[in-house]
PDB file of N, CA and C in Angstrom:
ATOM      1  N   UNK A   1      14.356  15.087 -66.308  1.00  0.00           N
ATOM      2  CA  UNK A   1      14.134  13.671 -66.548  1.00  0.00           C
ATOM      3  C   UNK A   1      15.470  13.023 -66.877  1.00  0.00           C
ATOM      4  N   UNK A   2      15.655  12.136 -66.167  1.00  0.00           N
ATOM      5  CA  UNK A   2      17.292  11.451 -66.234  1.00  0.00           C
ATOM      6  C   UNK A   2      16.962   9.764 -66.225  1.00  0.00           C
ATOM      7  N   UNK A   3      16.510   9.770 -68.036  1.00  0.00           N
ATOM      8  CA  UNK A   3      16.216   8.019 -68.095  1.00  0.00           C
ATOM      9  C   UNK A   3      17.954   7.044 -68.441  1.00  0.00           C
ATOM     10  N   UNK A   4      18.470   6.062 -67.829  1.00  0.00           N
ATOM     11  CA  UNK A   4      19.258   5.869 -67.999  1.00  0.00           C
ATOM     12  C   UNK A   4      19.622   4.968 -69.185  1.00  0.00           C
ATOM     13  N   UNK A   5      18.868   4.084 -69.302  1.00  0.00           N
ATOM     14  CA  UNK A   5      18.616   3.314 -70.497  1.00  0.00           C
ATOM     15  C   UNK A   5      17.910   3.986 -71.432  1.00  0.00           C
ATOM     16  N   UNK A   6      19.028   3.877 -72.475  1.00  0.00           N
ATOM     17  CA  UNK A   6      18.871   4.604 -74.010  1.00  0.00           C
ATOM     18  C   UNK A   6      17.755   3.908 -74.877  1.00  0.00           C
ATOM     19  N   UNK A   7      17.006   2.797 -74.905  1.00  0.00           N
ATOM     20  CA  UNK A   7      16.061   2.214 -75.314  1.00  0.00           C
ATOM     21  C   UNK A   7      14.615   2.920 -75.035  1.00  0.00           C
ATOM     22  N   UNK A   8      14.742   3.002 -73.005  1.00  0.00           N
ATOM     23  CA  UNK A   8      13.368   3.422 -72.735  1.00  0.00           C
ATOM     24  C   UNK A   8      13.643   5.045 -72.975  1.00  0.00           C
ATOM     25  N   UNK A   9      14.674   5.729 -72.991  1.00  0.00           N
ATOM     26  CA  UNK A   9      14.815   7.065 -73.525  1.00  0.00           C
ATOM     27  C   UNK A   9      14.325   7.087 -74.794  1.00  0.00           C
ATOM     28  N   UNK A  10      14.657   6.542 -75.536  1.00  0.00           N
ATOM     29  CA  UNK A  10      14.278   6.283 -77.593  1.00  0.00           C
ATOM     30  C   UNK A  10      12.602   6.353 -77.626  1.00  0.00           C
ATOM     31  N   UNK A  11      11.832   5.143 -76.288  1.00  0.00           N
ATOM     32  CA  UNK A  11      10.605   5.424 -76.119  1.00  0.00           C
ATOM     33  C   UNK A  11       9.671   6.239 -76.065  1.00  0.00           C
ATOM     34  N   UNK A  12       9.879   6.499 -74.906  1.00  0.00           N
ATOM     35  CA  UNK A  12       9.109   7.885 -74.310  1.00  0.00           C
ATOM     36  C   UNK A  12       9.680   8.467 -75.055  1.00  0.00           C
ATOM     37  N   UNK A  13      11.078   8.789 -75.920  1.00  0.00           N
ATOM     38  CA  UNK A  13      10.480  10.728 -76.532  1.00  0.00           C
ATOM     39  C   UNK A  13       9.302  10.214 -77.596  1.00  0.00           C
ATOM     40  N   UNK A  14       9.315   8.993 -78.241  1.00  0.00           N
ATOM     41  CA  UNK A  14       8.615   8.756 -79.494  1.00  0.00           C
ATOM     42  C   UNK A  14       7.283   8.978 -79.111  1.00  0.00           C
ATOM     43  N   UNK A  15       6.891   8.621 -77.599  1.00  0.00           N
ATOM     44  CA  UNK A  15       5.517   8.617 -77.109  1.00  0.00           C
ATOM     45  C   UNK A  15       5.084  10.582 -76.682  1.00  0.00           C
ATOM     46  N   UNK A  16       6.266  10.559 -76.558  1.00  0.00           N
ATOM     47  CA  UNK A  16       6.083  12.261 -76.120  1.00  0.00           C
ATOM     48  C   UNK A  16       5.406  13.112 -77.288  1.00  0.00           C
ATOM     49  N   UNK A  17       6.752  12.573 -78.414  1.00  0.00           N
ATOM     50  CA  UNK A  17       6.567  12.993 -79.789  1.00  0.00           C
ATOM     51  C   UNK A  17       4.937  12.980 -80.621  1.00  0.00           C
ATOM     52  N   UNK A  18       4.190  11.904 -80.432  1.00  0.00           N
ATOM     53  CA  UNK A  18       3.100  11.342 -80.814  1.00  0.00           C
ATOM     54  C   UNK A  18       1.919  12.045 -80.188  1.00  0.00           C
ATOM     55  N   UNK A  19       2.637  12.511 -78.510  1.00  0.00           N
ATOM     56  CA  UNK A  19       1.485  12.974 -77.490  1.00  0.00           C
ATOM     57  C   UNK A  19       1.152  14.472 -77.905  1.00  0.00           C
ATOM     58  N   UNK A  20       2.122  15.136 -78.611  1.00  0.00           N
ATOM     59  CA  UNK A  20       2.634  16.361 -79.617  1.00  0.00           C
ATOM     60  C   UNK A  20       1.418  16.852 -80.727  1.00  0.00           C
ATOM     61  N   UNK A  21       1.162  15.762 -81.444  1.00  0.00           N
ATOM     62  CA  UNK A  21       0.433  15.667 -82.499  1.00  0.00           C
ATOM     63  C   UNK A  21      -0.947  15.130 -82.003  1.00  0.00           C
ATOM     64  N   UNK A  22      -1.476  14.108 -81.293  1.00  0.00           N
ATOM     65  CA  UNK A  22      -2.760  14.035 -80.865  1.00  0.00           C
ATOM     66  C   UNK A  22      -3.242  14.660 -79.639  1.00  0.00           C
ATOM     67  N   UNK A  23      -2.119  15.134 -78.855  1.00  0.00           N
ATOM     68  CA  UNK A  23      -2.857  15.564 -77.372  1.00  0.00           C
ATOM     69  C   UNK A  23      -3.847  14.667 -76.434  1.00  0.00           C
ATOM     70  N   UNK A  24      -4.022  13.138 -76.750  1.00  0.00           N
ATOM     71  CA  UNK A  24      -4.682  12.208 -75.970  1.00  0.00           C
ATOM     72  C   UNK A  24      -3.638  11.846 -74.808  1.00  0.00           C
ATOM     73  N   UNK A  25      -4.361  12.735 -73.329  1.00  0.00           N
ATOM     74  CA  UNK A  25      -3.436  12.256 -72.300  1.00  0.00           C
ATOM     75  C   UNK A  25      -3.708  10.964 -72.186  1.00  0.00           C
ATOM     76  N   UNK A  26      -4.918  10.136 -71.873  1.00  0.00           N
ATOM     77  CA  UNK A  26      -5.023   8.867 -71.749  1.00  0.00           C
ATOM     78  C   UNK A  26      -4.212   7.872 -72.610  1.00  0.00           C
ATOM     79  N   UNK A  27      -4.399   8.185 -73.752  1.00  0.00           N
ATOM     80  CA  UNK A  27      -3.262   7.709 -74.672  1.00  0.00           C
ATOM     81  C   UNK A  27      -1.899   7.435 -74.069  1.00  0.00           C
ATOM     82  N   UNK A  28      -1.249   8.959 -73.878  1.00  0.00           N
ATOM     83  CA  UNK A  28      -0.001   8.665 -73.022  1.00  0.00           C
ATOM     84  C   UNK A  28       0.162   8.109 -72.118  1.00  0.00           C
ATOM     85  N   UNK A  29      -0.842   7.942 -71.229  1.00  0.00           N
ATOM     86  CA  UNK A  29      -0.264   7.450 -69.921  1.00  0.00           C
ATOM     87  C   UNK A  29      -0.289   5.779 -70.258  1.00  0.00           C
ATOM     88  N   UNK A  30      -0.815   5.147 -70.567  1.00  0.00           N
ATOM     89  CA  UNK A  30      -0.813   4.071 -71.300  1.00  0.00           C
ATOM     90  C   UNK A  30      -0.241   3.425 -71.840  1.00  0.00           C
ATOM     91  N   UNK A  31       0.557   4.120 -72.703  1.00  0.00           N
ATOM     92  CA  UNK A  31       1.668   3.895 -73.325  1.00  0.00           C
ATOM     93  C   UNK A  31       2.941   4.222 -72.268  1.00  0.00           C
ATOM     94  N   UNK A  32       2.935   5.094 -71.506  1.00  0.00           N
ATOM     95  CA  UNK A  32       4.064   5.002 -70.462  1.00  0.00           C
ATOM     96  C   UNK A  32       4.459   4.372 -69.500  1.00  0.00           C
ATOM     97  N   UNK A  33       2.436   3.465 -69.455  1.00  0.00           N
ATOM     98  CA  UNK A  33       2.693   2.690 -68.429  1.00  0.00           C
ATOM     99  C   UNK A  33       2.959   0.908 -68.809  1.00  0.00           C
ATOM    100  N   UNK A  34       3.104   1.033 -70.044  1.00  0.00           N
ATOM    101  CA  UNK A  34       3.820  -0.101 -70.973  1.00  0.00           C
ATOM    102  C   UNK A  34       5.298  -0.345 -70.770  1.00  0.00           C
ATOM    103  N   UNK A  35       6.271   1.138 -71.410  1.00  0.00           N
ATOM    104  CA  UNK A  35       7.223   1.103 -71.065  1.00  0.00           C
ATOM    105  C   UNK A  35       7.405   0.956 -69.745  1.00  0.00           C
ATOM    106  N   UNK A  36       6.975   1.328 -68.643  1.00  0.00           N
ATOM    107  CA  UNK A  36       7.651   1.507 -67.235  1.00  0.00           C
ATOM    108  C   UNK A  36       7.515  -0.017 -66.811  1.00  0.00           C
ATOM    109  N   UNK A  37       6.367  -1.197 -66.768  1.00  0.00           N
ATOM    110  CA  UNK A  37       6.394  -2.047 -66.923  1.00  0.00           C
ATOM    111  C   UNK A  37       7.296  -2.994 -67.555  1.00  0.00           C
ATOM    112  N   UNK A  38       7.758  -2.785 -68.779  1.00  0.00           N
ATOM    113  CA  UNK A  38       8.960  -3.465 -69.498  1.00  0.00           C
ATOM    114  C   UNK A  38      10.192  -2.891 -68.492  1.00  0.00           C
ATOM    115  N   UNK A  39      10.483  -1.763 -68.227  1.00  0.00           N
ATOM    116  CA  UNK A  39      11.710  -1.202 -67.495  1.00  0.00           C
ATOM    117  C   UNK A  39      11.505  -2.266 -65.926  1.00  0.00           C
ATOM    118  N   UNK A  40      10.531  -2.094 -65.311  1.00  0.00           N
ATOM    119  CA  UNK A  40      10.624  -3.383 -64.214  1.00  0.00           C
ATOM    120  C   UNK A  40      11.240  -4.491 -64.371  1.00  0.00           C
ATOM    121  N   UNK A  41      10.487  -5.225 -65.926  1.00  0.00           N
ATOM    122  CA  UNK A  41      10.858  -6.632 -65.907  1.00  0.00           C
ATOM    123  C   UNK A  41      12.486  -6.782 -66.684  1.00  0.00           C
ATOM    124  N   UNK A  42      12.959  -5.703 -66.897  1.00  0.00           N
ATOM    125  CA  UNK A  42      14.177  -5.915 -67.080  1.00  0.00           C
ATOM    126  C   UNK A  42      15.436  -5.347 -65.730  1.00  0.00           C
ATOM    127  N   UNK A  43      14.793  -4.463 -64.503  1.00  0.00           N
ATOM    128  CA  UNK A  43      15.208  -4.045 -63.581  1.00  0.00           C
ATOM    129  C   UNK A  43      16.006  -2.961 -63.117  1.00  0.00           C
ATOM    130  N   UNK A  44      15.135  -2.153 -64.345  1.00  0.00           N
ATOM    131  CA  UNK A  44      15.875  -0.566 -64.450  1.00  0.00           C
ATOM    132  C   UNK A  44      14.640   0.395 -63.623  1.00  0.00           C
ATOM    133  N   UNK A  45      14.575  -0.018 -62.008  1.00  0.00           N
ATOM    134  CA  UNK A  45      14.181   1.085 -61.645  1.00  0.00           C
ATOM    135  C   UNK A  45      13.764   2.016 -61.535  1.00  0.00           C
ATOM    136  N   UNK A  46      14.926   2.863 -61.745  1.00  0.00           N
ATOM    137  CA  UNK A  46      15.142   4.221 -61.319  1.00  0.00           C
ATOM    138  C   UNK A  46      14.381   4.992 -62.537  1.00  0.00           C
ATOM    139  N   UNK A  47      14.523   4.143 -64.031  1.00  0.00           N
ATOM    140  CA  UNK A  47      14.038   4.282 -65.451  1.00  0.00           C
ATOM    141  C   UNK A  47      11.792   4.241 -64.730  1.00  0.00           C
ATOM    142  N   UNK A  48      11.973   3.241 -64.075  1.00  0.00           N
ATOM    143  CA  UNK A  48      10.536   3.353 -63.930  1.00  0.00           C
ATOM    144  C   UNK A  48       9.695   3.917 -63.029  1.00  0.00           C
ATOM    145  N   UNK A  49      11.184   4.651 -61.977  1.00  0.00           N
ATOM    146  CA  UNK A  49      10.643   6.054 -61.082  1.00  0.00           C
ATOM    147  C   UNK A  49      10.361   7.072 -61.928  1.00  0.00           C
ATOM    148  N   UNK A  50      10.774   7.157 -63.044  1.00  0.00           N
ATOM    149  CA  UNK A  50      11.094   8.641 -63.149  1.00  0.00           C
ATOM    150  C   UNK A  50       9.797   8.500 -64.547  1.00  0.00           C
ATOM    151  N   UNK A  51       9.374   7.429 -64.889  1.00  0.00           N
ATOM    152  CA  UNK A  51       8.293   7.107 -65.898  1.00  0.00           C
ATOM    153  C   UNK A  51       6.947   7.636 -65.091  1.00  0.00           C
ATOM    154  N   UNK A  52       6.771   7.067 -63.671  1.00  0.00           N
ATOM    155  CA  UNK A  52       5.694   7.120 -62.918  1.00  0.00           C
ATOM    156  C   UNK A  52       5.888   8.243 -62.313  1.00  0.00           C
ATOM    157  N   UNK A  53       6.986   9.432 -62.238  1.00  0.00           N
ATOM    158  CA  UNK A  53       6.961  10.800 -61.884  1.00  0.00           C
ATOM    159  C   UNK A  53       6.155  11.722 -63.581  1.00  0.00           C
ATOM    160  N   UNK A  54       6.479  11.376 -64.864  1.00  0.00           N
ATOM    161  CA  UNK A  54       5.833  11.634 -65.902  1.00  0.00           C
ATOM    162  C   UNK A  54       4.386  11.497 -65.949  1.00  0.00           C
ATOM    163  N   UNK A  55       4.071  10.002 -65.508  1.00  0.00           N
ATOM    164  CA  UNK A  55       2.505   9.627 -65.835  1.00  0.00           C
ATOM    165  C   UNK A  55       2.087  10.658 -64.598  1.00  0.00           C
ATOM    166  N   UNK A  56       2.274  11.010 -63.193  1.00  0.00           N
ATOM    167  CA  UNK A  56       1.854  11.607 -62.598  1.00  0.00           C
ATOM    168  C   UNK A  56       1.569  12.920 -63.338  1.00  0.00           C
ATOM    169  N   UNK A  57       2.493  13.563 -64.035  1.00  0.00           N
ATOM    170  CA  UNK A  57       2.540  14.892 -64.620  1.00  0.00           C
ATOM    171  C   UNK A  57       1.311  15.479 -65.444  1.00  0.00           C
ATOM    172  N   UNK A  58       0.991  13.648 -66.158  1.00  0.00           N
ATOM    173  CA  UNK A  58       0.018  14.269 -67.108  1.00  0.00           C
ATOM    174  C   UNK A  58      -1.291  13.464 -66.911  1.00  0.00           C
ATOM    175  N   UNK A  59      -1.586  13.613 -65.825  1.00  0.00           N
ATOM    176  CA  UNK A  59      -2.858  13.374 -64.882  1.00  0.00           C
ATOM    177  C   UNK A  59      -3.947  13.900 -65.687  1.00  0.00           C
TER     178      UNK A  59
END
C-alpha cells in the first residue's frame, strides 16, 4: 500500500487500527469509502486507487 498523502495515510491506519479491535468489515469499508471520497475531492487519485484496491480486500 503506497498512500501518498500523509493525512489519508494518518486515516486509514486509524480505521485499520479500530478495524483491529471490532472486526466490523462493513464498518470499514465505510469508513474507507469516506476517506477515498475526500481523496477525490481534493485530487489525490492514486490515494483513492489504492483505498478502493483495500475496500476490495475486505469484501
Amino acid at each position: 500500500m503506497q498512500l501518498t498523502n500523509p493525512i489519508v495515510r494518518m486515516r486509514v491506519k486509524q480505521v485499520l487500527f479500530d478495524f483491529d479491535f471490532d472486526g466490523n468489515s462493513v464498518k470499514l469499508r465505510q469508513q474507507l469509502a469516506g476517506i477515498r471520497s475526500a481523496a477525490i475531492r481534493r485530487g489525490d487519485f492514486s490515494d483513492a486507487q489504492q483505498i478502493l484496491k483495500m475496500m476490495r480486500f475486505f469484501r
